[in-house]
N, C-alpha and C. Protein backbone atom coordinates (compact mmCIF):
# COMPACT_ATOMS: atom_id res chain seq x y z
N UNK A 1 173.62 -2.29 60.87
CA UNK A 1 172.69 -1.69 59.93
C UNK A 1 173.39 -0.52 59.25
N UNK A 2 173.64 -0.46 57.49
CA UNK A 2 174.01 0.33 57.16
C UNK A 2 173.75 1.67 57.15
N UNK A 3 172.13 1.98 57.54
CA UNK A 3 171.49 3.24 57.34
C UNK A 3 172.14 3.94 58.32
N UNK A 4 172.33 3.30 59.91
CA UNK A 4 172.39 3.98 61.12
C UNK A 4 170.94 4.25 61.67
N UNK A 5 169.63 3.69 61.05
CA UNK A 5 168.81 3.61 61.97
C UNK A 5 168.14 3.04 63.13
N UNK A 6 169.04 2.21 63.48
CA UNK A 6 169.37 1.42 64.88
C UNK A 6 168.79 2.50 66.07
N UNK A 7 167.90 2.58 66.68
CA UNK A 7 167.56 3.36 67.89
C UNK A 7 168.91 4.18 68.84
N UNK A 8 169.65 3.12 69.05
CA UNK A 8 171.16 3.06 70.11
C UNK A 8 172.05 3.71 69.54
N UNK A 9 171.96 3.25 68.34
CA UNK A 9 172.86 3.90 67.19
C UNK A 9 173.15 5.36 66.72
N UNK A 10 171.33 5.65 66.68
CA UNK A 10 171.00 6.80 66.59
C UNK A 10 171.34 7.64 67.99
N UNK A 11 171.31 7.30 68.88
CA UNK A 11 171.15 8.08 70.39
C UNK A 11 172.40 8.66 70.61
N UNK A 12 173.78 7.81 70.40
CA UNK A 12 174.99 7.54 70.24
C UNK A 12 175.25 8.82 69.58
N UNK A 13 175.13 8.79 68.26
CA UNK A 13 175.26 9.55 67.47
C UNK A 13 174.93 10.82 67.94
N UNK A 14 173.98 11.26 67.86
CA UNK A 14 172.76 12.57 68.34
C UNK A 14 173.75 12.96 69.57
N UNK A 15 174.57 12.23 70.65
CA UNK A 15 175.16 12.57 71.41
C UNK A 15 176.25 13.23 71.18
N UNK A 16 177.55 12.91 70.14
CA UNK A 16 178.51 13.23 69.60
C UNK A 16 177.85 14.21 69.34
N UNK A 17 177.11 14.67 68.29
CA UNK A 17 176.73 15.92 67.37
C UNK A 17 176.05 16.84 68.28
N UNK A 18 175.47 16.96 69.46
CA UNK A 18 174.97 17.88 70.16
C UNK A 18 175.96 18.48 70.95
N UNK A 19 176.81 17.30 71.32
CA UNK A 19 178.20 17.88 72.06
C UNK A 19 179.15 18.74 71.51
N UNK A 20 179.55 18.85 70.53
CA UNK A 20 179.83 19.51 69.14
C UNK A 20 180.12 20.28 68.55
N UNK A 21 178.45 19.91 67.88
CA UNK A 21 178.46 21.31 67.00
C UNK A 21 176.42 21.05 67.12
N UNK A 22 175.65 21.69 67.67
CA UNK A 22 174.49 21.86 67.89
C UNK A 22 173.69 22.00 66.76
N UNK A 23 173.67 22.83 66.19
CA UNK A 23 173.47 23.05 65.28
C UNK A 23 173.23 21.96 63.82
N UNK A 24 173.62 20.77 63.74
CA UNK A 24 173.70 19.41 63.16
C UNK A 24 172.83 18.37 63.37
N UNK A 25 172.31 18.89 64.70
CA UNK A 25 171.55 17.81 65.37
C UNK A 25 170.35 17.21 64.42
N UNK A 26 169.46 17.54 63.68
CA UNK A 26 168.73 17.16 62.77
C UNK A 26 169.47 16.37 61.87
N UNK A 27 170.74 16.61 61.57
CA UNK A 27 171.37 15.90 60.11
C UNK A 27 172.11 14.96 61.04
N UNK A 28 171.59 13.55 60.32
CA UNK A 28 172.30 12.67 60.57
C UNK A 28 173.71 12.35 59.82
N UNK A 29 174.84 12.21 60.35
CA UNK A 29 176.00 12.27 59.56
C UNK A 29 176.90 10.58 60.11
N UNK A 30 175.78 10.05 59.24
CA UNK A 30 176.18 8.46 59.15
C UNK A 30 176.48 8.08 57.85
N UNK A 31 177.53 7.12 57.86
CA UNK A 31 177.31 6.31 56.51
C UNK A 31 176.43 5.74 55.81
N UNK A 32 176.07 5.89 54.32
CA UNK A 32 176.99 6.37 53.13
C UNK A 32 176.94 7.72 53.44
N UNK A 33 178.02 8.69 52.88
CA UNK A 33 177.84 9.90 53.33
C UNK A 33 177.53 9.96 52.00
N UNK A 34 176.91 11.26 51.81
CA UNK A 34 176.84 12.32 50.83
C UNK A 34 177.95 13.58 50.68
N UNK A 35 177.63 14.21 49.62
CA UNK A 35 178.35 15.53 49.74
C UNK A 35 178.23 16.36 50.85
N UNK A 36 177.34 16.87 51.44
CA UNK A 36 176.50 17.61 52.25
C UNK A 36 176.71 17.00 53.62
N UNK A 37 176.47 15.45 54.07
CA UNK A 37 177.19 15.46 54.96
C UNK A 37 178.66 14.91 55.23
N UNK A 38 179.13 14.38 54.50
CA UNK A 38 180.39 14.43 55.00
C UNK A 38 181.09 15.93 55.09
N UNK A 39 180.77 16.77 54.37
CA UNK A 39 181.52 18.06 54.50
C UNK A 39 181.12 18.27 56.05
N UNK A 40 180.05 18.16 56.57
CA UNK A 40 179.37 18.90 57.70
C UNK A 40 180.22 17.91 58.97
N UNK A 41 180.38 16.45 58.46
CA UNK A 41 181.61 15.75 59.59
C UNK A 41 182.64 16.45 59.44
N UNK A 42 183.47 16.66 58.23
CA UNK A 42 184.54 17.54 58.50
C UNK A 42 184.57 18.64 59.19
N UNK A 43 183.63 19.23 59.13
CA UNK A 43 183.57 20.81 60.01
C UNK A 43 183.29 20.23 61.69
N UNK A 44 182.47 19.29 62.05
CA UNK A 44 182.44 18.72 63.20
C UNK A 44 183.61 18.31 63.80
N UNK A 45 184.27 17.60 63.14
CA UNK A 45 185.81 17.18 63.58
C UNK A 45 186.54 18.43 63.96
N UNK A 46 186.69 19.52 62.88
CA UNK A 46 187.62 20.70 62.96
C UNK A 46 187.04 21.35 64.35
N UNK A 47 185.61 21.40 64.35
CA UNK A 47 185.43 22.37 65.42
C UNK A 47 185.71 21.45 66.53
N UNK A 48 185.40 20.27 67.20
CA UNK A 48 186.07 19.44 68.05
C UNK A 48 187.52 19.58 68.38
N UNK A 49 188.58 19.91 67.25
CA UNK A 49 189.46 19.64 67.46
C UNK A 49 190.38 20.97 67.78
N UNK A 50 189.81 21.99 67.40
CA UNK A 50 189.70 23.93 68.00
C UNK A 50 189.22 23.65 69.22
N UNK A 51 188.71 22.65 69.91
CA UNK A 51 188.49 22.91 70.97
C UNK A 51 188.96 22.54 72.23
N UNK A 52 190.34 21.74 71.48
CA UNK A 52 191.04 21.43 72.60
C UNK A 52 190.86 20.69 73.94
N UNK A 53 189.55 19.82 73.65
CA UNK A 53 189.37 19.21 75.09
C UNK A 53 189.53 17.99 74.45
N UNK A 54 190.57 17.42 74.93
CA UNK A 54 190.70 15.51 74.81
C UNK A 54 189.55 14.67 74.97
N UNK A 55 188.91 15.09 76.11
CA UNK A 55 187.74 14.56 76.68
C UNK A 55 186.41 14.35 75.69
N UNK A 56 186.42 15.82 75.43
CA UNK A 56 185.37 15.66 73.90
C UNK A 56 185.42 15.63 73.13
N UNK A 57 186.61 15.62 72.28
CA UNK A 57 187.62 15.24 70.88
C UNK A 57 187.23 13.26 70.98
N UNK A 58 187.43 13.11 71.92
CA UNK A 58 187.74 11.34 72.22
C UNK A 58 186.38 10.79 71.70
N UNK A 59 185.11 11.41 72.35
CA UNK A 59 183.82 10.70 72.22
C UNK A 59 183.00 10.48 70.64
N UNK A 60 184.66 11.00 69.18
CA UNK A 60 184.08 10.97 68.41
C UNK A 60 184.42 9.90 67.71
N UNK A 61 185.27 8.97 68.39
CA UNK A 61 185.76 7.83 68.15
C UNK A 61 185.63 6.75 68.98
N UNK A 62 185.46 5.49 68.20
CA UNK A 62 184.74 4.04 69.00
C UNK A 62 185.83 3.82 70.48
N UNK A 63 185.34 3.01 70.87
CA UNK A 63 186.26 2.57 72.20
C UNK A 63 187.41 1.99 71.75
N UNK A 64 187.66 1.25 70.57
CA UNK A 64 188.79 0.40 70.43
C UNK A 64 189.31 1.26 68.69
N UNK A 65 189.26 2.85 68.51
CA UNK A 65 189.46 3.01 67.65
C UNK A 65 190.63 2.88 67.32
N UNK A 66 191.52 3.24 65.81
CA UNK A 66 192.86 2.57 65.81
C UNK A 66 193.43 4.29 65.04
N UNK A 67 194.45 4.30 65.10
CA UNK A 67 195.31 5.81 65.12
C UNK A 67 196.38 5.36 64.41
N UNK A 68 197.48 6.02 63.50
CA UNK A 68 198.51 6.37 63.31
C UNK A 68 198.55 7.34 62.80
N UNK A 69 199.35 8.30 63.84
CA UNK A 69 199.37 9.73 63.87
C UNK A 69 200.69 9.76 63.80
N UNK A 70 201.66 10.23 62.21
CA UNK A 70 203.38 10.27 62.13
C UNK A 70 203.36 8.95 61.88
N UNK A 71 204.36 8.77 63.04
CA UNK A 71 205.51 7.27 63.42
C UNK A 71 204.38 6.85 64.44
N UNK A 72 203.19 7.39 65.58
CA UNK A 72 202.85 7.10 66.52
C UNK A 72 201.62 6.28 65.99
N UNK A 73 201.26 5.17 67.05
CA UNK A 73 200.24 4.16 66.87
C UNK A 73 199.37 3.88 68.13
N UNK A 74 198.51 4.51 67.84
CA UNK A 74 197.22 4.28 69.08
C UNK A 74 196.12 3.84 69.08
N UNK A 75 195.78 3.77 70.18
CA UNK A 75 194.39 2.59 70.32
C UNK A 75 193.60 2.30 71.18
N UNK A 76 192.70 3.14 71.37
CA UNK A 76 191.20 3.20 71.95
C UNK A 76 190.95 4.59 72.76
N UNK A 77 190.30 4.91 73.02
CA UNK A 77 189.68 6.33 73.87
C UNK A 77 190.84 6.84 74.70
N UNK A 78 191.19 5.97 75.52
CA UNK A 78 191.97 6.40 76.76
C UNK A 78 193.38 6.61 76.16
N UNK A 79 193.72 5.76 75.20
CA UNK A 79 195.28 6.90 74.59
C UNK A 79 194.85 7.71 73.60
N UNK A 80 193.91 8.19 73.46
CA UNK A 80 192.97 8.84 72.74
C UNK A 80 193.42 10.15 73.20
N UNK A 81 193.22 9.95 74.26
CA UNK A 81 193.11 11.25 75.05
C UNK A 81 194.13 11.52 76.03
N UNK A 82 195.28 10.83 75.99
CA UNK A 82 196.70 10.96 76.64
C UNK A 82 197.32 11.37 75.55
N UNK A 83 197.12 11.14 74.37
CA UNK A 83 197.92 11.91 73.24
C UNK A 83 197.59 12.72 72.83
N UNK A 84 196.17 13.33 72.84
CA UNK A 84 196.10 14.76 72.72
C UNK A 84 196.07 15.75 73.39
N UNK A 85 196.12 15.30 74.98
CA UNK A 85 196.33 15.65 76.18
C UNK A 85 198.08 16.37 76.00
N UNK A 86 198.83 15.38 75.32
CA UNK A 86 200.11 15.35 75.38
C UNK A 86 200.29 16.28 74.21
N UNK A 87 199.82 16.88 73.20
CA UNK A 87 199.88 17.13 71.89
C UNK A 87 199.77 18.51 72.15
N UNK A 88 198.61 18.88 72.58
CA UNK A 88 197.85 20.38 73.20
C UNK A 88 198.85 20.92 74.24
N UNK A 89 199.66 20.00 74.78
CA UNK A 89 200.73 20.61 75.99
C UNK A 89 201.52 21.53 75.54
N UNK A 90 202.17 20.60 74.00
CA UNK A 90 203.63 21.13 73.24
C UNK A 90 202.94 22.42 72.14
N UNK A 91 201.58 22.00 72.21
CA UNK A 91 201.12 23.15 70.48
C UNK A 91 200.27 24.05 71.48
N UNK A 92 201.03 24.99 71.66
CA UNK A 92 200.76 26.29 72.20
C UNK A 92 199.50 27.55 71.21
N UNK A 93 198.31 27.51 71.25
CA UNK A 93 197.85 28.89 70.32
C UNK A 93 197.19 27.74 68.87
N UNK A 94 197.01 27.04 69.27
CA UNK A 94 196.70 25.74 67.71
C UNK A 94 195.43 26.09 67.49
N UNK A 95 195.65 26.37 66.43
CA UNK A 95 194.01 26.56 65.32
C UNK A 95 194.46 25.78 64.21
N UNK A 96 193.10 25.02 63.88
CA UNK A 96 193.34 23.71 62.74
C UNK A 96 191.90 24.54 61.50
N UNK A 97 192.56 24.39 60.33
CA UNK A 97 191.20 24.08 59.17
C UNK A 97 191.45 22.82 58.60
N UNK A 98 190.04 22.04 58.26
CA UNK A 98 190.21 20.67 57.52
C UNK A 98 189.59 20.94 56.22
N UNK A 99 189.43 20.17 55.60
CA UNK A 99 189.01 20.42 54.11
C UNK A 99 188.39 19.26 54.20
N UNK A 100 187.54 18.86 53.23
CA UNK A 100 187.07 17.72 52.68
C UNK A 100 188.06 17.11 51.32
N UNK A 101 188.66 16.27 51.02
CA UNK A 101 189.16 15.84 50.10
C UNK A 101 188.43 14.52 49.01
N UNK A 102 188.07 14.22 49.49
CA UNK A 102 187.25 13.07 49.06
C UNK A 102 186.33 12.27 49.98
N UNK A 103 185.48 11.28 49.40
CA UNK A 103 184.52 10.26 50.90
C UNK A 103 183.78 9.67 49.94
N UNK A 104 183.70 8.13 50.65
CA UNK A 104 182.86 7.41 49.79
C UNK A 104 182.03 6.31 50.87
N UNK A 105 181.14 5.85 50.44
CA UNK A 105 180.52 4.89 51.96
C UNK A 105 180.51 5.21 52.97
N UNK A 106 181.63 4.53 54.03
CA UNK A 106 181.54 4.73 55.51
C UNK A 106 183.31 5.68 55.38
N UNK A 107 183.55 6.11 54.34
CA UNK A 107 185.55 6.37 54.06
C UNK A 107 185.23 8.00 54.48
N UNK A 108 186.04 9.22 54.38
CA UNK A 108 186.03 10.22 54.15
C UNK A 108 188.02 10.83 54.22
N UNK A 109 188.09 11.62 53.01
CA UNK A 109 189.41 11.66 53.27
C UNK A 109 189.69 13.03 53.57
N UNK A 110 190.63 13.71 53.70
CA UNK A 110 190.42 14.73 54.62
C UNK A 110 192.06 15.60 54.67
N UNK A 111 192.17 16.67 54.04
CA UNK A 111 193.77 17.59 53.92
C UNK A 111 193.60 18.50 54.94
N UNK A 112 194.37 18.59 55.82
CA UNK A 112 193.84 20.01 57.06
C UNK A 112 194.93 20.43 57.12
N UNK A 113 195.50 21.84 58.09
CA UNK A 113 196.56 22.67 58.15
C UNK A 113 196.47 22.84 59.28
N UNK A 114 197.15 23.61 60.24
CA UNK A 114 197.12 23.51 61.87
C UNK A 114 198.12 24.79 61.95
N UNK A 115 198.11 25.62 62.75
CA UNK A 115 199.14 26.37 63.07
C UNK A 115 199.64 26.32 64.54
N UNK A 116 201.07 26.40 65.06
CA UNK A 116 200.91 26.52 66.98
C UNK A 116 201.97 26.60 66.82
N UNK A 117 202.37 27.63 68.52
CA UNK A 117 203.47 28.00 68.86
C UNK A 117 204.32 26.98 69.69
N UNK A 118 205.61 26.77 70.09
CA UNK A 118 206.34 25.81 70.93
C UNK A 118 206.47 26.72 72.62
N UNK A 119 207.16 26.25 72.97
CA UNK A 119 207.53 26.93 74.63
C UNK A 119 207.91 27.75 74.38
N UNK A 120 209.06 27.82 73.43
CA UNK A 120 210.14 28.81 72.78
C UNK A 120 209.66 30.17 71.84
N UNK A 121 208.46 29.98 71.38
CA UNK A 121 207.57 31.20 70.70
C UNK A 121 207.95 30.72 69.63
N UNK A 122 208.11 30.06 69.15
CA UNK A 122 208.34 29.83 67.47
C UNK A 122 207.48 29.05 66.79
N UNK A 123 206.85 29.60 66.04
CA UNK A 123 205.39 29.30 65.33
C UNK A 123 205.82 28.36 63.99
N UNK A 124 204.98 27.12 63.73
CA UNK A 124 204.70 26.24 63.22
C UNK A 124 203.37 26.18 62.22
N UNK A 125 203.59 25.33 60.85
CA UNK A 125 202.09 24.90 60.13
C UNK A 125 202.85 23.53 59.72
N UNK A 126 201.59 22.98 60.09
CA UNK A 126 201.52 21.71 60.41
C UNK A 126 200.48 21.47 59.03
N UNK A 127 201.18 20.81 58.18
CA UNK A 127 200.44 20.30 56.83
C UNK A 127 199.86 18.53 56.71
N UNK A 128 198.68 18.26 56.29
CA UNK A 128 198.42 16.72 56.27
C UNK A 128 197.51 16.31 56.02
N UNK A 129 197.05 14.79 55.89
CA UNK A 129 196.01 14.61 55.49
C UNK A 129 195.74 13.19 56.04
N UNK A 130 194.47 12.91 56.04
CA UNK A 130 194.00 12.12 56.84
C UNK A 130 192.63 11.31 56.41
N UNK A 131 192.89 10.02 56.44
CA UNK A 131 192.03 8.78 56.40
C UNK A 131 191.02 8.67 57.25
N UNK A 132 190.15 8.65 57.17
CA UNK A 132 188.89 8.59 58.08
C UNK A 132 187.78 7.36 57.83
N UNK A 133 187.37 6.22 58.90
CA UNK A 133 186.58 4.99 58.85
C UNK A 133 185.98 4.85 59.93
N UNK A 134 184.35 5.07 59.10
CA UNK A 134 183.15 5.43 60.22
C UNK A 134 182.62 3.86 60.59
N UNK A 135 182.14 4.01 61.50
CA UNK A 135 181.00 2.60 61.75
C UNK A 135 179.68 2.91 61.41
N UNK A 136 178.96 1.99 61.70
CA UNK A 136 177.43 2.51 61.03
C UNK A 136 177.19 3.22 62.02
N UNK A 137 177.04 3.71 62.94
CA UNK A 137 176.62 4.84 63.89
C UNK A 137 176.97 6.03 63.44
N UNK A 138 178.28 6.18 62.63
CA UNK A 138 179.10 8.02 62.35
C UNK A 138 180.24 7.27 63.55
N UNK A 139 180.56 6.89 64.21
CA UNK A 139 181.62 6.95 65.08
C UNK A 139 182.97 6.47 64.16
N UNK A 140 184.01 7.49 64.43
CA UNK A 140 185.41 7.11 63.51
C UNK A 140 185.48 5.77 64.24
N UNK A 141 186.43 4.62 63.52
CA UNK A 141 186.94 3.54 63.81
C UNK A 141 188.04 3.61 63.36
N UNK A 142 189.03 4.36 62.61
CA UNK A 142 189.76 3.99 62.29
C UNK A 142 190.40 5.31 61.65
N UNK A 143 191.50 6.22 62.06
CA UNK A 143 192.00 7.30 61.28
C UNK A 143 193.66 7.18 60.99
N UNK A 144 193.79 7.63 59.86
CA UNK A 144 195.59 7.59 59.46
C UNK A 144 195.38 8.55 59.17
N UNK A 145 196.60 9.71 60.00
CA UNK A 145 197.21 10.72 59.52
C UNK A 145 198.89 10.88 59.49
N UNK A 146 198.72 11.62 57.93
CA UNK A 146 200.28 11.79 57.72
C UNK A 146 200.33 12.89 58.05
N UNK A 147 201.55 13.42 58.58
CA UNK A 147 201.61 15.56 58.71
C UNK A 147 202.98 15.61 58.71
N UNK A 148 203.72 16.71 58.41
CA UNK A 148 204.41 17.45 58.10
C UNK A 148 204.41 18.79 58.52
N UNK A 149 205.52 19.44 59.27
CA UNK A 149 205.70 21.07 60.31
C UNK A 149 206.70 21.20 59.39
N UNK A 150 206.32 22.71 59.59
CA UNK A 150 207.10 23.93 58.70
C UNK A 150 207.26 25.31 59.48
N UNK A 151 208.72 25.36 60.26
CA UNK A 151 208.34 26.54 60.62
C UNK A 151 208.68 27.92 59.92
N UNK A 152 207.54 28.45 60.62
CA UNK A 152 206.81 29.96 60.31
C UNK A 152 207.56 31.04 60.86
N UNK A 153 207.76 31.89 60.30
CA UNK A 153 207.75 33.72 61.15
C UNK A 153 206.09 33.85 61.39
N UNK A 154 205.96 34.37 62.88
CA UNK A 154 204.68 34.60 63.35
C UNK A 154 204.20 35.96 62.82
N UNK A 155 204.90 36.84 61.43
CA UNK A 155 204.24 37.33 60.46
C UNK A 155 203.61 36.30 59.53
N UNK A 156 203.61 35.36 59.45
CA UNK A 156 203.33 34.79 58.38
C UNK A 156 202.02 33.31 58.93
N UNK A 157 202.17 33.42 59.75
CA UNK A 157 200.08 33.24 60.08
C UNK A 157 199.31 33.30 59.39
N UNK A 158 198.23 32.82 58.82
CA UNK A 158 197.24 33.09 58.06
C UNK A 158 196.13 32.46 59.23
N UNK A 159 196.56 31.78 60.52
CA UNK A 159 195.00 31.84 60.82
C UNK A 159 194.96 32.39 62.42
N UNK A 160 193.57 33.31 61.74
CA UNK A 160 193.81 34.70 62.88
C UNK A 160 192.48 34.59 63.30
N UNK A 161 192.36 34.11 64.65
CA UNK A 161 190.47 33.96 64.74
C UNK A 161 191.00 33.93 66.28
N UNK A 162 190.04 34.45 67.24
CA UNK A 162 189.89 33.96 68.83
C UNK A 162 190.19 32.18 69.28
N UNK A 163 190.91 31.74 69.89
CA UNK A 163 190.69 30.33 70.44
C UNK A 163 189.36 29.60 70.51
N UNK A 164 189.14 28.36 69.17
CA UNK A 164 187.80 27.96 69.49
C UNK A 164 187.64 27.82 68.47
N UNK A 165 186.32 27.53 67.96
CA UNK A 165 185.61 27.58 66.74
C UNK A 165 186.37 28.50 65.70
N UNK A 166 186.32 27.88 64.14
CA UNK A 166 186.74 28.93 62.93
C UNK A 166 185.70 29.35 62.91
N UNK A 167 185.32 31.27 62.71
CA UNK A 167 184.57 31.49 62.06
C UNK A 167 183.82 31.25 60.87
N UNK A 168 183.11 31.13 60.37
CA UNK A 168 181.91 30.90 59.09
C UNK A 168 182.98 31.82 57.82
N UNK A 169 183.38 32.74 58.71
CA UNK A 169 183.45 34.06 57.51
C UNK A 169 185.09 33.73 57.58
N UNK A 170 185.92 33.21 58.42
CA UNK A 170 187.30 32.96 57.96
C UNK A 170 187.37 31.71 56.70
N UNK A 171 188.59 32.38 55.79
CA UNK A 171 188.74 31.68 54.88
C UNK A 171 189.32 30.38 55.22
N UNK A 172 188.83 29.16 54.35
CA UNK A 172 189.25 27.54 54.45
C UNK A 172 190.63 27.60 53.74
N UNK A 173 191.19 26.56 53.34
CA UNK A 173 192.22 26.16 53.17
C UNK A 173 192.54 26.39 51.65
N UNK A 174 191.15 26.24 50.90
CA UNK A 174 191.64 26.37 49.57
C UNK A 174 191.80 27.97 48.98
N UNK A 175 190.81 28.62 49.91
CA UNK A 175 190.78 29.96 49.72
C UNK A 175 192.13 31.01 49.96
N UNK A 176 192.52 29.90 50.69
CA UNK A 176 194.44 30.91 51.55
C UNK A 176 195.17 30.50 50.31
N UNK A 177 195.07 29.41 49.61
CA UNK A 177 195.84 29.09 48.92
C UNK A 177 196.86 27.96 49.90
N UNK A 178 196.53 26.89 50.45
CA UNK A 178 197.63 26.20 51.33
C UNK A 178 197.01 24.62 50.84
């Protein structure tokens, strides 16, 4: 069902988004998106993904979702979460902003920036953008990301917030100018 008003569908959903970002729980952020919500999936993803838990990063994607992340190619929950398990090891201090770039139907496309340190203290921005394919529930099925690291002098940071959630009031991506 295209709406996502499937009972199961809905429950599913309501689960991802309470886990989250709370605050969403009324807005359903199923396909077709709109303006309004696909921006509000993008901010769901970003804050998921500030949060560094594999475990709950994973549950926003189907069981058999499909990945190419770089050169790397993955596929379903459980390397889902061994690769970001594995990812979060090496990116020391990682704070991500995403942007909305475009979205159409069940599509949403998506430019984000990332910053993190190595073992070695040497700070990184991680530039890219990313393909996003929902099912009728809101659950990703399907993401391609390209990225690109640039390293930084850790004067030259632009994202300065506590571990966790971006603030409301820190500037996005277009506002830094990146």
């Amino acid at each position: 069902m295209r709406n996502g008003n499937h009972p199961r569908q809905r429950a599913i959903h309501r689960e991802e988004i309470m886990d989250t970002t709370p605050t969403l729980i009324n807005t359903p952020l199923v396909p077709p998106f709109t303006l309004e919500t696909a921006t509000k999936k993008v901010r769901a993803a970003e804050d998921g993904w500030n949060s560094r838990d594999p475990h709950k990063v994973a549950l926003a994607y189907t069981e058999d979702c499909h990945w190419r992340n770089r050169s790397e190619f993955v596929t379903g929950r459980e390397e889902i979460i061994e690769f970001l398990t594995r990812k979060w090891t090496r990116e020391n201090d990682y704070r991500l902003i995403k942007e909305l770039w475009a979205f159409t139907g069940n599509r949403i496309a998506v430019r984000f920036a990332y910053e993190f340190r190595d073992d070695a203290g040497n700070w990184f921005r991680a530039y890219g953008n990313e393909n996003w394919q929902f099912n009728d529930a809101g659950i990703m099925e399907r993401r391609i990301a390209s990225i690109n690291d640039l390293p930084i002098a850790e004067s030259d940071r632009k994202f300065h917030w506590p571990l966790g959630r971006r603030p409301d009031e820190h500037a996005g991506l277009s506002d830094l100018g990146l």
